[in-house]
Protein backbone atom coordinates (compact mmCIF):
# COMPACT_ATOMS: atom_id res chain seq x y z
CA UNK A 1 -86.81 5.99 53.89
CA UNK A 2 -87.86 3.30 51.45
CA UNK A 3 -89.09 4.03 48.20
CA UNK A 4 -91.21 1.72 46.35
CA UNK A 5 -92.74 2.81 42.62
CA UNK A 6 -95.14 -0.10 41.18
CA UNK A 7 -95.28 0.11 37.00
CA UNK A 8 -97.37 -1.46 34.61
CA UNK A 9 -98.84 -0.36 31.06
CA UNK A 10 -101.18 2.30 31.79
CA UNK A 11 -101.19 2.44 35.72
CA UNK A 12 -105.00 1.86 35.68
CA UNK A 13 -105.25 -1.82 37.28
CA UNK A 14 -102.56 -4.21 38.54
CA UNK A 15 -99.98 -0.91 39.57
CA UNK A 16 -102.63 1.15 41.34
CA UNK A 17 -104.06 -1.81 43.03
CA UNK A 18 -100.51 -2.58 44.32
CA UNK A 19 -100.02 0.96 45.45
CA UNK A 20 -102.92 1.21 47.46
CA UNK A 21 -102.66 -2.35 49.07
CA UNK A 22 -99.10 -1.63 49.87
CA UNK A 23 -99.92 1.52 51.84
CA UNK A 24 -102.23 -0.28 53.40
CA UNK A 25 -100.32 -3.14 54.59
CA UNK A 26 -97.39 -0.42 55.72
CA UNK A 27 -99.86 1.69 57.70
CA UNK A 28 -101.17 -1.28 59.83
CA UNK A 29 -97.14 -2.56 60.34
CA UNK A 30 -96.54 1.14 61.35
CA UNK A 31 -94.33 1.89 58.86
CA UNK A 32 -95.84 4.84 56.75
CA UNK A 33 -92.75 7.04 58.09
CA UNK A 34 -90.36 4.43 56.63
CA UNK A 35 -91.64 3.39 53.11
CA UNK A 36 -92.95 5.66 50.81
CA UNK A 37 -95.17 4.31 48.05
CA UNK A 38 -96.15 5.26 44.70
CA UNK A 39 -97.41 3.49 40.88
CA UNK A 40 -96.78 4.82 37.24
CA UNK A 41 -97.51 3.69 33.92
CA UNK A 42 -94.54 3.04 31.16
CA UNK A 43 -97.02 4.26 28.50
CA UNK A 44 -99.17 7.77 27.78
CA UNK A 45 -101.45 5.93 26.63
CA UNK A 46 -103.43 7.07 29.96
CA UNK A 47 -104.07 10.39 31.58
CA UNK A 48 -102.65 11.11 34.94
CA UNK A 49 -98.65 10.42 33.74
CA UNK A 50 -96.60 13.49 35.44
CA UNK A 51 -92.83 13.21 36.30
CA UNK A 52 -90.16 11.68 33.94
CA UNK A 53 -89.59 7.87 34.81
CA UNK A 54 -86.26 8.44 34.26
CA UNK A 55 -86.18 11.09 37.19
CA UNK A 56 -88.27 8.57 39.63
CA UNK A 57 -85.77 5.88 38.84
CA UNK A 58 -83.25 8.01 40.44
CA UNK A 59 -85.41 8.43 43.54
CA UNK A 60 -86.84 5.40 44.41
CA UNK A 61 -85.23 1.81 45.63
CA UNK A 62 -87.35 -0.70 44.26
CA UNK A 63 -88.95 -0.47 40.70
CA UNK A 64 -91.68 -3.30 40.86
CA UNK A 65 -93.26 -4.55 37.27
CA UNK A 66 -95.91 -6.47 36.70
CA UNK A 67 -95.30 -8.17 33.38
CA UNK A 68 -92.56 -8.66 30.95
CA UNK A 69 -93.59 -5.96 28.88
CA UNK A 70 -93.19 -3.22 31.22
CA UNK A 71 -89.90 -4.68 31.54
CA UNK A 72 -88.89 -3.94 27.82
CA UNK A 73 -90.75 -0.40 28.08
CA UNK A 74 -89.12 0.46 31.52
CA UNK A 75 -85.54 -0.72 29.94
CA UNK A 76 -86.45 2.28 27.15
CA UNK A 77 -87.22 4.66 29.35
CA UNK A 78 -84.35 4.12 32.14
CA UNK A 79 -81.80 1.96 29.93
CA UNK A 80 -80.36 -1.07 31.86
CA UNK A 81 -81.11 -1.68 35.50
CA UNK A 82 -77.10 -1.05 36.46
CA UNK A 83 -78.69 -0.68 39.80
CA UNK A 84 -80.61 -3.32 40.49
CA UNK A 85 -83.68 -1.74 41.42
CA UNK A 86 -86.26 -3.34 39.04
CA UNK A 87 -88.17 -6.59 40.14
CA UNK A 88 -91.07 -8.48 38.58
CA UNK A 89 -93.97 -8.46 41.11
CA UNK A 90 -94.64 -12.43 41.31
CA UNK A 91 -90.56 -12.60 42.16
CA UNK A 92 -90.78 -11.56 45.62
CA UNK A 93 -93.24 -15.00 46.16
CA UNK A 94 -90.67 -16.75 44.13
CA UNK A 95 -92.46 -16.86 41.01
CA UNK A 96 -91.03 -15.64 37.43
CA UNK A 97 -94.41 -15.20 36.01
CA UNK A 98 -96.42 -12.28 35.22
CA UNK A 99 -98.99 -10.71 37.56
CA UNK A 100 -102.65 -11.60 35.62
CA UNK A 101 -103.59 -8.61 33.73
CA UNK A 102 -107.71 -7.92 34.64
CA UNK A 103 -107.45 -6.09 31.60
CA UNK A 104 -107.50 -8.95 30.22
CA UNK A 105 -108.75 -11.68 32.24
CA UNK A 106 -111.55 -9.11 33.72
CA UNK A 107 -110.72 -11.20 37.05
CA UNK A 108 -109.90 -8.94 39.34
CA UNK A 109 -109.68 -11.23 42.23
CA UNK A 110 -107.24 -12.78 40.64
CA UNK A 111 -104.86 -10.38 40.39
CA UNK A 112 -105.37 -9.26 43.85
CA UNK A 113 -104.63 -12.64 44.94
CA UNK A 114 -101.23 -11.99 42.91
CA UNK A 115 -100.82 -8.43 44.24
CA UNK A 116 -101.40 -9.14 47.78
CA UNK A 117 -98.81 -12.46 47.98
CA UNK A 118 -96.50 -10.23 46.05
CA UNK A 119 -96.56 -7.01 48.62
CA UNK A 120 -97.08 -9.39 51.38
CA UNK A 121 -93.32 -10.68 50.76
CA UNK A 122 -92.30 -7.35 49.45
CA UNK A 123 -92.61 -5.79 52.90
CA UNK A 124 -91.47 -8.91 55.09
CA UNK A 125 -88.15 -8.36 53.05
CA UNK A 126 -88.32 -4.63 53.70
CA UNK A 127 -89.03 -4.95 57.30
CA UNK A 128 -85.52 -7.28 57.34
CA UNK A 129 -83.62 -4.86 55.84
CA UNK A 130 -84.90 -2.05 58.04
């Protein structure tokens, strides 16, 4: 099994939107038995936070960020990535940037054009490795 977390501030936009198009993509590739998908926030500043990031770290393969800062707040809440299991979103396209926040921009197609490319590679690595 294949665990995939996607984190961003407050797990309300760009992480959730991941999630869901992920399972998507995995349920048409008939995969749901083999990856198992889930998104959380690095902050409290949102309701709906429930186990420890530090225990999902332990449980899941990849740790996928959306933005720089969720790097500095995941590094606070798991220390250093000594196993290699965080990635920035846009990386898996080849990209070092950050996913565009709608939070922000209020462009949401924008950032599903992001999310999708970035899941899109995500799982044709995946289905490599399988």
């Amino acid at each position: 099994m294949v665990n995939i977390l996607f984190i961003c501030h407050g797990n309300i936009c760009r992480s959730t939107m991941a999630e869901f198009y992920m399972k998507h993509i995995v349920e048409q590739a008939g995969l749901s038995d083999s990856i198992y998908i889930e998104s959380a926030a690095t902050s409290r500043e949102e309701i709906g936070n429930d186990t420890h990031y530090g225990t999902k770290e332990k449980n899941f393969d990849y740790l996928v960020i959306m933005d720089e800062n969720n790097a500095r707040n995941l590094k606070r809440i798991i220390g250093d990535d000594v196993d290699a299991k965080v990635y920035k979103a846009m990386s898996f396209v080849g990209e070092s940037r950050d996913v565009k926040d709608p939070w922000y921009t209020g462009n949401f197609d924008e950032t599903y054009d992001d999310v999708s490319r970035s899941c899109d590679a995500l799982l044709k690595l995946i289905k490599e490795r399988l």
